[in-house]
C-alpha atoms as a PDB file:
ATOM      1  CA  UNK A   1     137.626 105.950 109.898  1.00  0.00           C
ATOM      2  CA  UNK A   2     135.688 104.841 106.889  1.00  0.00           C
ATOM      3  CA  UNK A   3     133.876 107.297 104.645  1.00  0.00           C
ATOM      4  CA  UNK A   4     130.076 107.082 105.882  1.00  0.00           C
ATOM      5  CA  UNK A   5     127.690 104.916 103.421  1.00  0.00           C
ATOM      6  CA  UNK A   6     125.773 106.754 101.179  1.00  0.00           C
ATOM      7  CA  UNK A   7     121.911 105.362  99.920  1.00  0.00           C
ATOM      8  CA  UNK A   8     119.614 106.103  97.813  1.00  0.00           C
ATOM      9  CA  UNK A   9     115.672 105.595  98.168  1.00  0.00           C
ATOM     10  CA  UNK A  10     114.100 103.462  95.749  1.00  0.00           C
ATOM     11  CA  UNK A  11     111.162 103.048  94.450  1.00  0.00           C
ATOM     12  CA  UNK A  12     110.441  99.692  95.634  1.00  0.00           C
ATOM     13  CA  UNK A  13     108.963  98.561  99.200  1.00  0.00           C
ATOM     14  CA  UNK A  14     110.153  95.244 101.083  1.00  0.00           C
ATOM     15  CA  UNK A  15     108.273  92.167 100.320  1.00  0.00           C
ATOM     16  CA  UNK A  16     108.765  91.291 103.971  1.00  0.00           C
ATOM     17  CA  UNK A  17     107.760  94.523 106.067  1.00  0.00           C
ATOM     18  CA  UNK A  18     106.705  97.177 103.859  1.00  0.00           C
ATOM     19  CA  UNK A  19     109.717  99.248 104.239  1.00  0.00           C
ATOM     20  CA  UNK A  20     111.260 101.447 101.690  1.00  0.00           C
ATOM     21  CA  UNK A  21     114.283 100.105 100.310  1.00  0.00           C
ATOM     22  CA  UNK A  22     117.560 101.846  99.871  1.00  0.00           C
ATOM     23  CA  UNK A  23     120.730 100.950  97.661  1.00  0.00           C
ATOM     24  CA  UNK A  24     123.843 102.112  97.708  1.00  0.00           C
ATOM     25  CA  UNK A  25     124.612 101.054  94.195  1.00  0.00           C
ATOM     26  CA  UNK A  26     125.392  97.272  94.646  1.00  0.00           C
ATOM     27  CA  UNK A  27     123.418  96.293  97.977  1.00  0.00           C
ATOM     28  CA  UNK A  28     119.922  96.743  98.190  1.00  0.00           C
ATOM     29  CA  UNK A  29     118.645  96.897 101.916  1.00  0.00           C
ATOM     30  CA  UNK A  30     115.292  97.493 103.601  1.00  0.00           C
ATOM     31  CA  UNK A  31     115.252 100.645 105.710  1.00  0.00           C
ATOM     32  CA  UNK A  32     113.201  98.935 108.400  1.00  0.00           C
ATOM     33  CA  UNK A  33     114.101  94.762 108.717  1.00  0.00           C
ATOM     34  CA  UNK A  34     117.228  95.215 107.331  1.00  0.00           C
ATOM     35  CA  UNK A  35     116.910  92.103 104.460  1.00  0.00           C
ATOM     36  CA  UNK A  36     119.285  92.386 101.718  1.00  0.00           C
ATOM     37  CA  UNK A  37     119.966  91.399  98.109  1.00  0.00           C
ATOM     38  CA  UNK A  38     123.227  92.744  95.566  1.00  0.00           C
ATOM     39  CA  UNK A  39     122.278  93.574  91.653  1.00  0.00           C
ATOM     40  CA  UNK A  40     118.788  94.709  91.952  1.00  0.00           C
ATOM     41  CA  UNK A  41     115.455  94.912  94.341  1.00  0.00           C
ATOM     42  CA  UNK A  42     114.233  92.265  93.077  1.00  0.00           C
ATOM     43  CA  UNK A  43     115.100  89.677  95.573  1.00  0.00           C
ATOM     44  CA  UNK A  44     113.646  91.820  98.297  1.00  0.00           C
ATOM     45  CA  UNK A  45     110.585  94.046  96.776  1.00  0.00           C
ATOM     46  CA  UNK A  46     107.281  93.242  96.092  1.00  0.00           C
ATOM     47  CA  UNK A  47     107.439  93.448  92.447  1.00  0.00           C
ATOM     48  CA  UNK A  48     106.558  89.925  90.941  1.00  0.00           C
ATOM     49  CA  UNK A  49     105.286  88.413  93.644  1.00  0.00           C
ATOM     50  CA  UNK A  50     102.040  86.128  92.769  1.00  0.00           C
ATOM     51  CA  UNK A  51      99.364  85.056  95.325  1.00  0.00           C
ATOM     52  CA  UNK A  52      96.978  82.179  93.532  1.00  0.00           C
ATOM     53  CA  UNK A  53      93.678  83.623  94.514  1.00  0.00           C
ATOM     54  CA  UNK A  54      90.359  81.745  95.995  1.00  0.00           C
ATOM     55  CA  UNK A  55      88.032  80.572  93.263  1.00  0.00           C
ATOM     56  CA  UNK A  56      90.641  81.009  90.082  1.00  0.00           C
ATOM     57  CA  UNK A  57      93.824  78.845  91.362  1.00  0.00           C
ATOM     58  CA  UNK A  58      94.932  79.367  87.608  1.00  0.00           C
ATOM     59  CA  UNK A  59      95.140  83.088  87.601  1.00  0.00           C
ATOM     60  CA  UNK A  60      97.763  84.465  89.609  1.00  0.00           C
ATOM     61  CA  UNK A  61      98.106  88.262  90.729  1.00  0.00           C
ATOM     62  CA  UNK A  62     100.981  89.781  90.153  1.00  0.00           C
ATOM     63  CA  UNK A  63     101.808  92.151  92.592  1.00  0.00           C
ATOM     64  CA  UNK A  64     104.249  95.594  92.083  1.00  0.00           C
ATOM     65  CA  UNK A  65     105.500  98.389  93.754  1.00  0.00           C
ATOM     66  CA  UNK A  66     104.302 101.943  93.130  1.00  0.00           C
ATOM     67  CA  UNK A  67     103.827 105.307  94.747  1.00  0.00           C
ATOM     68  CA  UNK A  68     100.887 104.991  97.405  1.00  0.00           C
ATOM     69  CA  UNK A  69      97.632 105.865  95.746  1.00  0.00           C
ATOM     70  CA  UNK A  70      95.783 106.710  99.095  1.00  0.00           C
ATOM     71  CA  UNK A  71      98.420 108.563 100.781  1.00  0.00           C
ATOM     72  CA  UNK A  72      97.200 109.377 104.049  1.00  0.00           C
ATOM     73  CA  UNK A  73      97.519 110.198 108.054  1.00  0.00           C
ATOM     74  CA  UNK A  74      96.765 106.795 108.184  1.00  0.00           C
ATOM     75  CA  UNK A  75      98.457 105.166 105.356  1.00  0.00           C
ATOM     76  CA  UNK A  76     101.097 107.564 105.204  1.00  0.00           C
ATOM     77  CA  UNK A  77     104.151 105.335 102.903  1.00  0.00           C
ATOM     78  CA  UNK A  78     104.957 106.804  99.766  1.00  0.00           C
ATOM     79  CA  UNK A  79     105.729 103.688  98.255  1.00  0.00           C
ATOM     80  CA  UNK A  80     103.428 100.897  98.641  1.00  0.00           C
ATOM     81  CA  UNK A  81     103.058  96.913  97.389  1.00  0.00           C
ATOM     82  CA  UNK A  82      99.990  97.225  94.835  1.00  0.00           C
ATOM     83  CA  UNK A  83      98.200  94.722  92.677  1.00  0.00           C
ATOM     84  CA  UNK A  84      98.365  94.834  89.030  1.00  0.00           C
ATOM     85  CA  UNK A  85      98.221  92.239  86.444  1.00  0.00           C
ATOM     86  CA  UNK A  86     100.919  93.121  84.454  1.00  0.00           C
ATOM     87  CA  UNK A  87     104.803  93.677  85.278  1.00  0.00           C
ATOM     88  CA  UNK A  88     105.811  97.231  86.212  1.00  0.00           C
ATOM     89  CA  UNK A  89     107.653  98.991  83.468  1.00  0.00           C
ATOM     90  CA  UNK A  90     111.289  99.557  84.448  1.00  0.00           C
ATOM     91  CA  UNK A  91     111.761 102.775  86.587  1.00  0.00           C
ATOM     92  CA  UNK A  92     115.287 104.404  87.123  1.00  0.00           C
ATOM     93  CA  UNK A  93     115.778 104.644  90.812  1.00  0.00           C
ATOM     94  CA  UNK A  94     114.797 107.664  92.929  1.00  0.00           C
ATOM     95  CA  UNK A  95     118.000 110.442  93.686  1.00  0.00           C
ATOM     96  CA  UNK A  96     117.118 111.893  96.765  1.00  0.00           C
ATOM     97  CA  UNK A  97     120.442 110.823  98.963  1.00  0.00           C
ATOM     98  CA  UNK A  98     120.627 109.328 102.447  1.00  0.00           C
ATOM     99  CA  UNK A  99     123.241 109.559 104.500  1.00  0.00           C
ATOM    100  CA  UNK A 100     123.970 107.471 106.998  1.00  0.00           C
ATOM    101  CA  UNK A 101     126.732 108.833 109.799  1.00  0.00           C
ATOM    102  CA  UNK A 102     126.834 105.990 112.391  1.00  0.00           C
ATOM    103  CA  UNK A 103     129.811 106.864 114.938  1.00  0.00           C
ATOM    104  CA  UNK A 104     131.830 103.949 115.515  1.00  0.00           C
ATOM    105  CA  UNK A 105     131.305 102.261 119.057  1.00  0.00           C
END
């Protein structure tokens, strides 16, 4: 039997769902829709996305991931997509440790 996977939380949500994203050092997976991407969040968080906006089609915002500033009962995510119009410094990845022990079927 294999060793059981360990992740890691990170401090980026999923461009797709919302989700928090784990990695397990190489693979970077959503928690929730299960999208993944090797070598960094990128390819999956919300960090750098751009929406052109309705009168200024010129002016992109750049959207980033960052701890939920309205945490709530009803908004309850630590991690959230936010905008911001400048690129999120780099942040080292969250250590608190999953683990994931799935019994084979």
């Amino acid at each position: 039997m294999p060793a059981p996977a360990t992740w890691i939380l990170t401090d980026h949500a999923c461009r797709f769902c919302g989700s928090r994203i784990v990695a397990d050092g190489v693979v970077y997976r959503c928690s929730s829709c299960g999208a993944t991407t090797t070598g960094g969040p990128e390819g999956i968080c919300g960090c750098g996305l751009n929406v052109v906006t309705g009168h200024r089609k010129d002016t992109p915002n750049l959207f980033r991931c960052a701890p939920n500033p309205h945490r709530s009962a009803n908004s309850p995510a630590e991690i959230v997509i936010v905008c911001g119009d400048a690129p999120p410094p780099h942040r080292p990845m969250s250590i608190t440790p999953l683990r994931e022990d799935r019994p084979e079927r």
